[in-house]
C-alpha atoms as a PDB file:
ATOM      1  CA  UNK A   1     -28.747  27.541   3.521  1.00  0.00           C
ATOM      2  CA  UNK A   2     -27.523  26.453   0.014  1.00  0.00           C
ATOM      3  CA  UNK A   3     -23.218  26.810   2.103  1.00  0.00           C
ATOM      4  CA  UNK A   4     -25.078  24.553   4.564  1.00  0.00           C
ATOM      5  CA  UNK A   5     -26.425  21.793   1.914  1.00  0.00           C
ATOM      6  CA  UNK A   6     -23.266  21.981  -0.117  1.00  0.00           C
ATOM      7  CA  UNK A   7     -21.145  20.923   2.888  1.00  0.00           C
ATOM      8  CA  UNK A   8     -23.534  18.186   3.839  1.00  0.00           C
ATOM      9  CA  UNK A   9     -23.423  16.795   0.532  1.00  0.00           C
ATOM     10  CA  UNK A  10     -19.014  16.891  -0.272  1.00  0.00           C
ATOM     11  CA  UNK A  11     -17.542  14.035   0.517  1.00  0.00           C
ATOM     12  CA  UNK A  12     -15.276  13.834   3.404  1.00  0.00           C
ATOM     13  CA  UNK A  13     -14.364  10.245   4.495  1.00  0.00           C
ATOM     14  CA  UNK A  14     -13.925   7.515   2.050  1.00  0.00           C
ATOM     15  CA  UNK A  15     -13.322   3.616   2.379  1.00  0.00           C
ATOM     16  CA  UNK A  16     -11.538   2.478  -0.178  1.00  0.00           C
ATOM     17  CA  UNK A  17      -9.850  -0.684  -1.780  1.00  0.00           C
ATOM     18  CA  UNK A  18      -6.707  -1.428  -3.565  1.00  0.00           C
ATOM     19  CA  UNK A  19      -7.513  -3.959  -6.210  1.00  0.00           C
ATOM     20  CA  UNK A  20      -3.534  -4.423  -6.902  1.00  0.00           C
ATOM     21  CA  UNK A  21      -2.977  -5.498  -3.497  1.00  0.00           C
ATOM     22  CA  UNK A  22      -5.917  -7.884  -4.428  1.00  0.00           C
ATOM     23  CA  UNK A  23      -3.913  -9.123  -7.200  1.00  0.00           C
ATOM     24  CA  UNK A  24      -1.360 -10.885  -4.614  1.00  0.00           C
ATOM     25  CA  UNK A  25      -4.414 -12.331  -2.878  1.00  0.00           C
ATOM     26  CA  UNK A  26      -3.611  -9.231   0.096  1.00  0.00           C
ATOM     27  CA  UNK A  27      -7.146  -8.359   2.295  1.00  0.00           C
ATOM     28  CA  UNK A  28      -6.543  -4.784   2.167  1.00  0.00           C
ATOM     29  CA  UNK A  29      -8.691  -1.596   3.086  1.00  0.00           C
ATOM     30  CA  UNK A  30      -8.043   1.876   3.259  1.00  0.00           C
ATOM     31  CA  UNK A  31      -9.543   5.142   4.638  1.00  0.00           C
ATOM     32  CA  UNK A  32      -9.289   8.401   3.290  1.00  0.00           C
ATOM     33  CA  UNK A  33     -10.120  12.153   5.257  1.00  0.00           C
ATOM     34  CA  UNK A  34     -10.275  15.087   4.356  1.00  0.00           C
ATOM     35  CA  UNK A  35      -8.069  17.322   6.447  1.00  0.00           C
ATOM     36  CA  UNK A  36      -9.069  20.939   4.482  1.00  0.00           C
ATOM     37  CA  UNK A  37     -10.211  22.337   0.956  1.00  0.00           C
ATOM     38  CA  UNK A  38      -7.156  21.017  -0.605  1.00  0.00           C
ATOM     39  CA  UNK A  39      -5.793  17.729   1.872  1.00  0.00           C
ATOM     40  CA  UNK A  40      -6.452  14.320   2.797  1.00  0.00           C
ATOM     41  CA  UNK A  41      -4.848  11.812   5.218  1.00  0.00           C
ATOM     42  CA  UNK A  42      -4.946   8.413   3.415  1.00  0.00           C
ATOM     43  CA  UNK A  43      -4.128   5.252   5.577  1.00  0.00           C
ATOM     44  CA  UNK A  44      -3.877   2.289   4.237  1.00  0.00           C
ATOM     45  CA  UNK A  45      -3.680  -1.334   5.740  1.00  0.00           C
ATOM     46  CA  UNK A  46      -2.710  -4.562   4.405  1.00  0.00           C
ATOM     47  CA  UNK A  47      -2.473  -8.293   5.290  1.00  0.00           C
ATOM     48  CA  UNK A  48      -1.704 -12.201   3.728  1.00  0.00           C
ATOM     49  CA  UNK A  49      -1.186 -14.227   6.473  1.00  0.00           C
ATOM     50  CA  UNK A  50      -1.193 -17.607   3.776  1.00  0.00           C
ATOM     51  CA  UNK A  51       0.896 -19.821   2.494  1.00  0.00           C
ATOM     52  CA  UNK A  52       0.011 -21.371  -1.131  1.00  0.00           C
ATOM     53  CA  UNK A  53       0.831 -24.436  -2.293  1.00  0.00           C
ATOM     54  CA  UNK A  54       4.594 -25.623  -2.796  1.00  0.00           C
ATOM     55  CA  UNK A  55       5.455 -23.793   0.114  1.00  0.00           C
ATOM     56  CA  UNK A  56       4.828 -20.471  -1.510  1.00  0.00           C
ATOM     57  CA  UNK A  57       3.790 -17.505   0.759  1.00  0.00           C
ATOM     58  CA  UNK A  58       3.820 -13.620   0.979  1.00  0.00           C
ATOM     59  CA  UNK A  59       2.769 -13.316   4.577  1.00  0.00           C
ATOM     60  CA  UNK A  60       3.003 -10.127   5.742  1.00  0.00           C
ATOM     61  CA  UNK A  61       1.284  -6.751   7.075  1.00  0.00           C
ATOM     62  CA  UNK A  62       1.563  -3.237   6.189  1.00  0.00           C
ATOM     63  CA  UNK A  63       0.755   0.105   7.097  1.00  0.00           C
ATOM     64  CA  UNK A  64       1.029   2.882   5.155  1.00  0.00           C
ATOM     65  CA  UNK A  65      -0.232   6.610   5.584  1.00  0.00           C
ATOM     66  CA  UNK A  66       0.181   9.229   3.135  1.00  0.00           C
ATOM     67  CA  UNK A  67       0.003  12.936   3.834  1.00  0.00           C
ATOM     68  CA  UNK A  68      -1.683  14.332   0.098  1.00  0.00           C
ATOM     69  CA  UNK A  69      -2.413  17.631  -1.413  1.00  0.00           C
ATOM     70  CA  UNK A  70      -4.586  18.097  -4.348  1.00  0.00           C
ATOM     71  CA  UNK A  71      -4.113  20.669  -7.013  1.00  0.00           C
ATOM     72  CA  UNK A  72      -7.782  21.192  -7.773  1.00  0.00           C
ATOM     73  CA  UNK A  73     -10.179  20.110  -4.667  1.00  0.00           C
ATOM     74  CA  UNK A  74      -9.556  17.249  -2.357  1.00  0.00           C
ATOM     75  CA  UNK A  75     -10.878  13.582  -4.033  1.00  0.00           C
ATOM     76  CA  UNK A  76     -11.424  14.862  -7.465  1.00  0.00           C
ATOM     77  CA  UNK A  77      -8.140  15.281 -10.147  1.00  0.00           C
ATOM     78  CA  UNK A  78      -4.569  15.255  -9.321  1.00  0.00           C
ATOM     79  CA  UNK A  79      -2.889  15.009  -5.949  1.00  0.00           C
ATOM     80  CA  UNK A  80       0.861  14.314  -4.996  1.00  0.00           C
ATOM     81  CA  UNK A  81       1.010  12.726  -1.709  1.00  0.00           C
ATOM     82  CA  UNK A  82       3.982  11.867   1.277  1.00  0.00           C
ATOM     83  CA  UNK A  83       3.919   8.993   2.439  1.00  0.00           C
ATOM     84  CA  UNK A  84       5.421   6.327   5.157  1.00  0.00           C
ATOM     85  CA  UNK A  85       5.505   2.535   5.853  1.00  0.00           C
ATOM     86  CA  UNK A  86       6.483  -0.369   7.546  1.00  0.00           C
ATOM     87  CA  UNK A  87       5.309  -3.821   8.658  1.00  0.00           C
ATOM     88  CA  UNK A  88       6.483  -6.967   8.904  1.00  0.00           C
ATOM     89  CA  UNK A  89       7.213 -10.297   6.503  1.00  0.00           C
ATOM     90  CA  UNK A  90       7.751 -13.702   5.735  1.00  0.00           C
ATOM     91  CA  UNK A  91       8.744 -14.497   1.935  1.00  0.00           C
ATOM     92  CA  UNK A  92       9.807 -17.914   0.437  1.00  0.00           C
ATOM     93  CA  UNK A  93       9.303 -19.808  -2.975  1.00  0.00           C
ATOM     94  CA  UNK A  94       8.427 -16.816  -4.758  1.00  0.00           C
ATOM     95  CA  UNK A  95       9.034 -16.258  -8.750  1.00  0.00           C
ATOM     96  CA  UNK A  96       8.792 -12.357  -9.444  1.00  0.00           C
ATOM     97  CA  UNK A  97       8.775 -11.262 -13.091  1.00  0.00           C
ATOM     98  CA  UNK A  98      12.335 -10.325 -15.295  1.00  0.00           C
ATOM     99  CA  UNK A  99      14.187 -12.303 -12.803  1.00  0.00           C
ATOM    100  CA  UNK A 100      14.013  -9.478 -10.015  1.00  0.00           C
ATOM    101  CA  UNK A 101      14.876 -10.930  -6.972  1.00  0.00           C
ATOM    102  CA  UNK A 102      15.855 -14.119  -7.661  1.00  0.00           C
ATOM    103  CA  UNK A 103      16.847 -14.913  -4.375  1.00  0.00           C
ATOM    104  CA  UNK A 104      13.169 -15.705  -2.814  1.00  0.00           C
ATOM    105  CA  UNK A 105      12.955 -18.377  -5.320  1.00  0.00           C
ATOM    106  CA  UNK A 106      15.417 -20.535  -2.987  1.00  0.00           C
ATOM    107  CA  UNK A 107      15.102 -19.051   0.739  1.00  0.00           C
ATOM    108  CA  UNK A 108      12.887 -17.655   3.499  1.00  0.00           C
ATOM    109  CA  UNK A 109      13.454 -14.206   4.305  1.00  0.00           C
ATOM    110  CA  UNK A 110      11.621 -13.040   7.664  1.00  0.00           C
ATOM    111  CA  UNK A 111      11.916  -9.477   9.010  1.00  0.00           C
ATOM    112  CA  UNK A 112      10.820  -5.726   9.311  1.00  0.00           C
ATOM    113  CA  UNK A 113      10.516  -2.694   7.189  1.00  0.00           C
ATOM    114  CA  UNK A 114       9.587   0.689   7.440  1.00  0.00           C
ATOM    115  CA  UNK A 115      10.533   3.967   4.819  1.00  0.00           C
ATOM    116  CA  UNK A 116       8.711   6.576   2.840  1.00  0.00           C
ATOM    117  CA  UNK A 117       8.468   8.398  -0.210  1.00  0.00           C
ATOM    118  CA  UNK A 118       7.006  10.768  -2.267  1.00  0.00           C
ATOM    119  CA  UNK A 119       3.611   9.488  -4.428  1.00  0.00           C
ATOM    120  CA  UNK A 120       1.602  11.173  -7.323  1.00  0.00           C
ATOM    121  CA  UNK A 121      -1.896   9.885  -8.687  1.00  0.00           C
ATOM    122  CA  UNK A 122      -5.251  11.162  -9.818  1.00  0.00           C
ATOM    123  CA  UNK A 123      -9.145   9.954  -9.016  1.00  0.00           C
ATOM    124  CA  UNK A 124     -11.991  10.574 -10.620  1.00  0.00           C
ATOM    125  CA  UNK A 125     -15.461  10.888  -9.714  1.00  0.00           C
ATOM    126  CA  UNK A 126     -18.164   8.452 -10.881  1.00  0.00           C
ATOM    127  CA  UNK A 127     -20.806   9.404  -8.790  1.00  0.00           C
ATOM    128  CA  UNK A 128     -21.858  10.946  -5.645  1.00  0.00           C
ATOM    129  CA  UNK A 129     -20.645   7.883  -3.356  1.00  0.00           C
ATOM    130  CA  UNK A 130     -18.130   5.942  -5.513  1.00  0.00           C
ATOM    131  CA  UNK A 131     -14.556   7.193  -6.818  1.00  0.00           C
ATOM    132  CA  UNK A 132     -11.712   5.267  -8.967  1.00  0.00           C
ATOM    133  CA  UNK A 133      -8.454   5.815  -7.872  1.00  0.00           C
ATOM    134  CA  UNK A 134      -4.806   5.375  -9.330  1.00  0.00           C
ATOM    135  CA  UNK A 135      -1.495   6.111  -8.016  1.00  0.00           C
ATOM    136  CA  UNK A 136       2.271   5.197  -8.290  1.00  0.00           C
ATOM    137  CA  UNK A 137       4.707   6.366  -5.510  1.00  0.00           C
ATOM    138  CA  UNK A 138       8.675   6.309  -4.940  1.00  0.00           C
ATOM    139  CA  UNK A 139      10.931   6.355  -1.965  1.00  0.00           C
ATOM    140  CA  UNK A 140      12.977   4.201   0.428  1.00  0.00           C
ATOM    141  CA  UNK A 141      12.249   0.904   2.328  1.00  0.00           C
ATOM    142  CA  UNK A 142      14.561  -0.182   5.373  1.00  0.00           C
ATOM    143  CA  UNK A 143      14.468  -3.743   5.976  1.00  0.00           C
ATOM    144  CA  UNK A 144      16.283  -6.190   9.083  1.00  0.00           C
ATOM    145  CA  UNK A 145      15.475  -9.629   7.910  1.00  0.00           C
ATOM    146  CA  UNK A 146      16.719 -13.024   8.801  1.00  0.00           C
ATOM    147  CA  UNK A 147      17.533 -15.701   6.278  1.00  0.00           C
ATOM    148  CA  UNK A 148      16.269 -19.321   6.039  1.00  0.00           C
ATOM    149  CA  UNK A 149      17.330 -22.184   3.410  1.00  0.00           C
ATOM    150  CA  UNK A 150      13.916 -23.349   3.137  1.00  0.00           C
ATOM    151  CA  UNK A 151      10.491 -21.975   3.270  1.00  0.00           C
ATOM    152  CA  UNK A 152       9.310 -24.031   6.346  1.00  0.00           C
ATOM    153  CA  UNK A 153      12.652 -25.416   8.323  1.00  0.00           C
ATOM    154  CA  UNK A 154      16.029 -25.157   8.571  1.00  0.00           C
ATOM    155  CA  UNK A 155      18.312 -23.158  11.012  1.00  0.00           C
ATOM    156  CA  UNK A 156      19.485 -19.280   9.741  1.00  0.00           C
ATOM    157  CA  UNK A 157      21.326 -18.627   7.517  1.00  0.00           C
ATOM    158  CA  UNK A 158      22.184 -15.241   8.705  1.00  0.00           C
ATOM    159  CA  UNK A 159      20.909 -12.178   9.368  1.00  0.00           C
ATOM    160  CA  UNK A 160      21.219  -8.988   7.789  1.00  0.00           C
ATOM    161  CA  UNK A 161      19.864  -5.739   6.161  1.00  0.00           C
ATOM    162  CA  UNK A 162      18.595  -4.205   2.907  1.00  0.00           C
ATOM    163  CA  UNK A 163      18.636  -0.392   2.021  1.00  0.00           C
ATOM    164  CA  UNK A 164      15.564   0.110  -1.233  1.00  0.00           C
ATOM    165  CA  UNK A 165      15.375   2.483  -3.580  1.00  0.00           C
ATOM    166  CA  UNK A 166      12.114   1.989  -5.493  1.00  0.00           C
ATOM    167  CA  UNK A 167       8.363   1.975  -6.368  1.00  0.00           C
ATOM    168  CA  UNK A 168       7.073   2.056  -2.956  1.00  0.00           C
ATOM    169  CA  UNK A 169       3.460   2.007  -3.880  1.00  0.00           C
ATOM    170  CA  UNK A 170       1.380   1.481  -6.349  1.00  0.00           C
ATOM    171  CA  UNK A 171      -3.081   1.871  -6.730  1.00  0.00           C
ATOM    172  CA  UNK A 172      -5.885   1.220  -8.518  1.00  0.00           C
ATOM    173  CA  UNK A 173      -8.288   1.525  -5.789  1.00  0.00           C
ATOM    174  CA  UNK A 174     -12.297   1.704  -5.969  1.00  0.00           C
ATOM    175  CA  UNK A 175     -13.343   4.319  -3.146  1.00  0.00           C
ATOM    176  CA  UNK A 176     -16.829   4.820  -1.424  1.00  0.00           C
ATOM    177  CA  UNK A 177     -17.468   8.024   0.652  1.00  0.00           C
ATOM    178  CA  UNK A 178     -19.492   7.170   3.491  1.00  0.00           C
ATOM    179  CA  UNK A 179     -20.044  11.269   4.037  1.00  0.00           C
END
């Protein structure tokens, strides 16, 4: 009976939030499953579909799964994880920090993406029901985009693609385990 209560009581599913993602004003939620003593399937879902004012917008969605084993048990300590994405975008009038991409300051780039990579990150427990999360992943992103002079008209410019090499993801999620 005690094997029986101890299996009721681990956690096994968790809902989960990326407060990052909130950072760039993204709805986001994810859902995490245990697949085994020492796996979880973590899926996580994004989407902005605003534009800000002077013309400013990160619309976009995103899916992005991640396969993750965990050295001690599954949703307490360290875990490295593999995971995949892709989704869809419209950028313009955007000012990213050091000067990185100093292109989507001037056009519209519209398109698709999709890639993987490899992820590490740790959680730790707080209590039965609520976990903090944090995690930093690497990998490749794909993108076929189309290019625009201006964030709201204008005919394109031309259309291309990008190959990625990068942080892919990046969390500091609060998790609750609904069982």
């Amino acid at each position: 009976s005690w094997i029986i209560a101890l299996s009721v009581y681990s956690q096994e599913m968790g809902i989960k939030n990326n407060c990052l993602y909130d950072a760039t004003l993204t709805p986001n939620l994810g859902l995490e499953i245990g697949l085994g003593k020492k796996y979880t399937l973590d899926t996580n879902v994004g989407y902005n579909p605003f534009t800000f004012s002077d013309s400013k917008k990160i619309k976009h969605w995103l899916v992005q799964p991640e396969l993750r084993y965990w050295f001690c048990e599954k949703f307490n300590g360290t875990f490295m994880g593999l995971h995949a994405h892709g989704g869809e975008y419209s950028i313009a009038n955007i000012k990213l920090p050091f000067g990185m991409m100093k292109q989507l300051r001037d056009n519209r780039y519209e398109g698709y993406f999709v890639g993987g990579g490899i992820s590490v990150g740790h959680q730790w427990i707080l209590s039965k029901r609520w976990n903090l999360e944090a995690s930093i992943g690497a990998g490749y992103a794909f993108f076929d985009y189309d290019k625009y002079p201006c964030p709201d008209c204008g005919p394109k410019i031309k259309s291309d693609t990008y190959n990625y090499w990068g942080v892919t993801k990046a969390t500091f999620s609060i998790i609750y385990f609904l069982f």
